[in-house]
C-alpha atoms as a PDB file:
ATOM      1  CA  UNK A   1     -23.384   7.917  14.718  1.00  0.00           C
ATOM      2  CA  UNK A   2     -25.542   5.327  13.998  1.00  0.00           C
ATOM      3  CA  UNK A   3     -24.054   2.438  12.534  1.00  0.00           C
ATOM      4  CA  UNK A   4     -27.408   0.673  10.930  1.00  0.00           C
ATOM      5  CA  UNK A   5     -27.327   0.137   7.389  1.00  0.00           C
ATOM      6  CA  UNK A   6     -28.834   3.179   5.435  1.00  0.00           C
ATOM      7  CA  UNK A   7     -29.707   3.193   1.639  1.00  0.00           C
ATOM      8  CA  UNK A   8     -29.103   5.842  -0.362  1.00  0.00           C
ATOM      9  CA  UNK A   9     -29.354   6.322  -4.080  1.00  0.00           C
ATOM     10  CA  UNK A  10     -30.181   2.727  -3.971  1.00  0.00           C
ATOM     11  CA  UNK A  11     -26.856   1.416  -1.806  1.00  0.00           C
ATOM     12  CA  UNK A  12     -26.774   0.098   1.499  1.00  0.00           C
ATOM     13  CA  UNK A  13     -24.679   2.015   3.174  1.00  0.00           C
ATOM     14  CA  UNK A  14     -23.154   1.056   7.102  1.00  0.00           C
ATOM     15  CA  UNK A  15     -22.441   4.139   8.437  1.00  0.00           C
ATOM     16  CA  UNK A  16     -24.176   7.840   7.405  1.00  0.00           C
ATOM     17  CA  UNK A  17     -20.062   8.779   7.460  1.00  0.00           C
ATOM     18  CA  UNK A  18     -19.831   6.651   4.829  1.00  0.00           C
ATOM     19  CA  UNK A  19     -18.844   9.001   1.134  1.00  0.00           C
ATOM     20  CA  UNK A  20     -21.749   8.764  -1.250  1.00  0.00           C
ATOM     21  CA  UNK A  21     -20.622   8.118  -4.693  1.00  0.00           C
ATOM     22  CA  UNK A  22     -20.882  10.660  -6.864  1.00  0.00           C
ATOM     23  CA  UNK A  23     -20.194   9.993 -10.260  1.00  0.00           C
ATOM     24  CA  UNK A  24     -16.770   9.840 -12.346  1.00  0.00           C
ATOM     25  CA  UNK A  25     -14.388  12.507 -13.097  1.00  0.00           C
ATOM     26  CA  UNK A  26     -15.547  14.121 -16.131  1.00  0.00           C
ATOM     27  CA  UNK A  27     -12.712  13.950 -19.143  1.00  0.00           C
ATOM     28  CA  UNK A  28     -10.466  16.517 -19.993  1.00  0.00           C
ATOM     29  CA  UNK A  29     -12.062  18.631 -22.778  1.00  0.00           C
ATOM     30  CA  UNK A  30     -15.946  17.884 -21.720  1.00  0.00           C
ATOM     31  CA  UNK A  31     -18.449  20.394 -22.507  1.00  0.00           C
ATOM     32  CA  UNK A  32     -20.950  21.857 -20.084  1.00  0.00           C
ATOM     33  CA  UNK A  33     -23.888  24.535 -20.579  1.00  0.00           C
ATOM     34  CA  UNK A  34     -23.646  25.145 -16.849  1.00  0.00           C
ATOM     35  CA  UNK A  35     -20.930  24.509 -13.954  1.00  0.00           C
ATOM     36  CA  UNK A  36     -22.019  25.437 -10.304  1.00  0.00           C
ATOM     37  CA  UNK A  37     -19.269  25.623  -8.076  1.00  0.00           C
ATOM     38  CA  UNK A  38     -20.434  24.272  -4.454  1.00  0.00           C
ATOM     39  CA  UNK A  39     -22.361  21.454  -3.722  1.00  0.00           C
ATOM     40  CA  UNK A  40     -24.602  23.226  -0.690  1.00  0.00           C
ATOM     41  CA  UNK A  41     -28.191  24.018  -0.567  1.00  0.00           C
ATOM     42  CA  UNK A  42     -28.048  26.396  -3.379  1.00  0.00           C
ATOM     43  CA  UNK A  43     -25.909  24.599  -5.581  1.00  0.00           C
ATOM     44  CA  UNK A  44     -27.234  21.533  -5.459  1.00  0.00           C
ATOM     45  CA  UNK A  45     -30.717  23.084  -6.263  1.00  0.00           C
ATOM     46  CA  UNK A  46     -29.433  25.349  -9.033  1.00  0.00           C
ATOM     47  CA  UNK A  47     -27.525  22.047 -10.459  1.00  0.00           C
ATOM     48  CA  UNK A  48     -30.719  19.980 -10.510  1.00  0.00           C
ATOM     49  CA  UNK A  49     -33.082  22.593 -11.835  1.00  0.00           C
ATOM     50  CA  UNK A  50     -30.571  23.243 -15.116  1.00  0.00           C
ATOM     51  CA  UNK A  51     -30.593  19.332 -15.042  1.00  0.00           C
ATOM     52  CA  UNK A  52     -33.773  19.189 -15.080  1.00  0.00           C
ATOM     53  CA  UNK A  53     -34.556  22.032 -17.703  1.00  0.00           C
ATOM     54  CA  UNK A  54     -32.141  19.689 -20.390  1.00  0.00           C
ATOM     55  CA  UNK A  55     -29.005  21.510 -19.370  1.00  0.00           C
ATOM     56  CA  UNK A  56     -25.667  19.071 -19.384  1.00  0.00           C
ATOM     57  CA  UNK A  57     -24.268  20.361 -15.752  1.00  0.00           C
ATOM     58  CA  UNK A  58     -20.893  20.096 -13.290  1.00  0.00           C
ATOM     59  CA  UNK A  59     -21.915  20.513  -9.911  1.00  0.00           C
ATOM     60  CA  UNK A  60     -18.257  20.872  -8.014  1.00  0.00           C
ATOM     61  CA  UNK A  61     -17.912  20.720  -4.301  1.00  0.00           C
ATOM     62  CA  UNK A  62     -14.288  20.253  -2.685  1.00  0.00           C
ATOM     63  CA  UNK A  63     -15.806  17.844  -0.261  1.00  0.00           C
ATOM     64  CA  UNK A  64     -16.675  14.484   0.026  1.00  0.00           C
ATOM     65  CA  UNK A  65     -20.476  13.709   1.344  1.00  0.00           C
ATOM     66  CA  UNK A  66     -21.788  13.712   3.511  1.00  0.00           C
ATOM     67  CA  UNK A  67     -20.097  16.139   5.667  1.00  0.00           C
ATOM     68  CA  UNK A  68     -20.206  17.455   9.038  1.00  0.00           C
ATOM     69  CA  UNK A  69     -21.095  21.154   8.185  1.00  0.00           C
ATOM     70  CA  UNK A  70     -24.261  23.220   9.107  1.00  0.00           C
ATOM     71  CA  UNK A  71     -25.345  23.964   5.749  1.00  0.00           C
ATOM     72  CA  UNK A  72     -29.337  22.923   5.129  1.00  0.00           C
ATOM     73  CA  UNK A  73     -29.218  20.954   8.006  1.00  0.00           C
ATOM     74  CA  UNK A  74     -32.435  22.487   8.419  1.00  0.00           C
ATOM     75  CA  UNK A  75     -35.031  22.899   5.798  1.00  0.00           C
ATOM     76  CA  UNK A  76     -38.610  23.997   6.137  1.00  0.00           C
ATOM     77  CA  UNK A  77     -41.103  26.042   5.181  1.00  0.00           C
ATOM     78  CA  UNK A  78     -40.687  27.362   1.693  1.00  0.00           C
ATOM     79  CA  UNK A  79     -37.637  25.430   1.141  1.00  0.00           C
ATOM     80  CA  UNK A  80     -39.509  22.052   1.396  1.00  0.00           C
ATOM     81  CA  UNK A  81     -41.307  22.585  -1.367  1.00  0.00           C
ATOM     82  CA  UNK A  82     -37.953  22.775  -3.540  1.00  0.00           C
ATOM     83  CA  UNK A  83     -36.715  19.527  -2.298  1.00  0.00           C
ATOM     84  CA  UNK A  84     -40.201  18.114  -2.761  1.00  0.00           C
ATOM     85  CA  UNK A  85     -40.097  19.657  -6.639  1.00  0.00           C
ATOM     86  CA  UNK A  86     -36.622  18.368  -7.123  1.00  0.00           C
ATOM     87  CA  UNK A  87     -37.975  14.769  -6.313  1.00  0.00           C
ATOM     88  CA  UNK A  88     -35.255  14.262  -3.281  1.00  0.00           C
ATOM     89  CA  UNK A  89     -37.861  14.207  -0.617  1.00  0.00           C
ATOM     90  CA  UNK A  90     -37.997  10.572   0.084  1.00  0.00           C
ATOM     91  CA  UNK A  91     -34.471  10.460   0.118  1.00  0.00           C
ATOM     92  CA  UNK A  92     -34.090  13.108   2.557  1.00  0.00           C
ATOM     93  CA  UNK A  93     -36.793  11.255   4.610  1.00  0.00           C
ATOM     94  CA  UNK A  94     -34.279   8.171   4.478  1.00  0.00           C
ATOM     95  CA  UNK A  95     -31.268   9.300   6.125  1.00  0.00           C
ATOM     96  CA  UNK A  96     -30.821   8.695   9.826  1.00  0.00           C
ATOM     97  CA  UNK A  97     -30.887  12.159  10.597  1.00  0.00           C
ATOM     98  CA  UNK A  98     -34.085  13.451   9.430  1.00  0.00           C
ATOM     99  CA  UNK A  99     -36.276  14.313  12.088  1.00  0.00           C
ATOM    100  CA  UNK A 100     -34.686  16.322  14.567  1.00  0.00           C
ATOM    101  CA  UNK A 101     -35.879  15.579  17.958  1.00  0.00           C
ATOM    102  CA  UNK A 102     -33.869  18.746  20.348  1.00  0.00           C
ATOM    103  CA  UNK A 103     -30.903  21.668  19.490  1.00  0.00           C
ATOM    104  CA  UNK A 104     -27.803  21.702  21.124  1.00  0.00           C
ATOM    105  CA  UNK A 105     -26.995  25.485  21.459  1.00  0.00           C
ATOM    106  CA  UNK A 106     -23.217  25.837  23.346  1.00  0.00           C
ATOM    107  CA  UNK A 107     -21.585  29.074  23.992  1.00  0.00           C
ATOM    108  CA  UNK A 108     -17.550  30.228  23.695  1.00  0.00           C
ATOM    109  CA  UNK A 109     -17.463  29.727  27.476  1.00  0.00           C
ATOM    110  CA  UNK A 110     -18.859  26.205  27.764  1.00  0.00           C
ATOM    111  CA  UNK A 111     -21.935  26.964  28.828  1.00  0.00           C
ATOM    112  CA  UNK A 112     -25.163  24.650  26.750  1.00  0.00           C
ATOM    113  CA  UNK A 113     -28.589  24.766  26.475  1.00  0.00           C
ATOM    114  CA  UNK A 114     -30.211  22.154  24.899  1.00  0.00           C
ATOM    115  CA  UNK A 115     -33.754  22.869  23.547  1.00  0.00           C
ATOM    116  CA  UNK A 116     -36.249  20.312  23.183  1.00  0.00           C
END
């Protein structure tokens, strides 16, 4: 990992391992119109459209972020367009790890084949 500074959601952060902060604990006894239970891909994008249509949301993920998971790594095509829509673009663009430059494919036996 890279260890310049990053900023995201407006912090510097060293590392990319770094956990992103994501809010408080709600109370016990809040109110939501809508709780989405995992913070991947899907998730994340049906928590910020309800936002974003006036609904008061949870978004839940057991994990803290980032995380070392292959889940949207990779988004492209019509997929792009969503985080473009959602207004998380430039933020995406921002992390160290945006462009990706070669794929690392490695089999059960050891054998790899990396794809440039």
């Amino acid at each position: 990992m890279s260890s310049a500074c990053s900023v995201v959601r407006g912090v510097t952060v060293e590392s990319w391992e770094m956990p992103i902060d994501t809010g408080e604990v709600p109370a016990d006894g809040s109110d939501f119109d809508v709780i989405v239970v995992g913070g991947g891909p899907g998730g994340s994008a049906a928590a910020a459209y309800n936002a974003l249509n006036g609904c008061k949301v949870l978004l839940i993920e057991k994990n803290v972020w980032p995380r070392d998971k292959v889940c949207g790594d990779a988004v492209g095509g019509k997929s792009l367009s969503h985080v473009e829509e959602l207004g998380v673009l430039p933020m995406v663009q921002s992390t160290p790890y945006y462009q990706v430059d070669s794929i690392l494919f490695g089999s059960a036996s050891g054998s790899e084949v990396r794809v440039m």
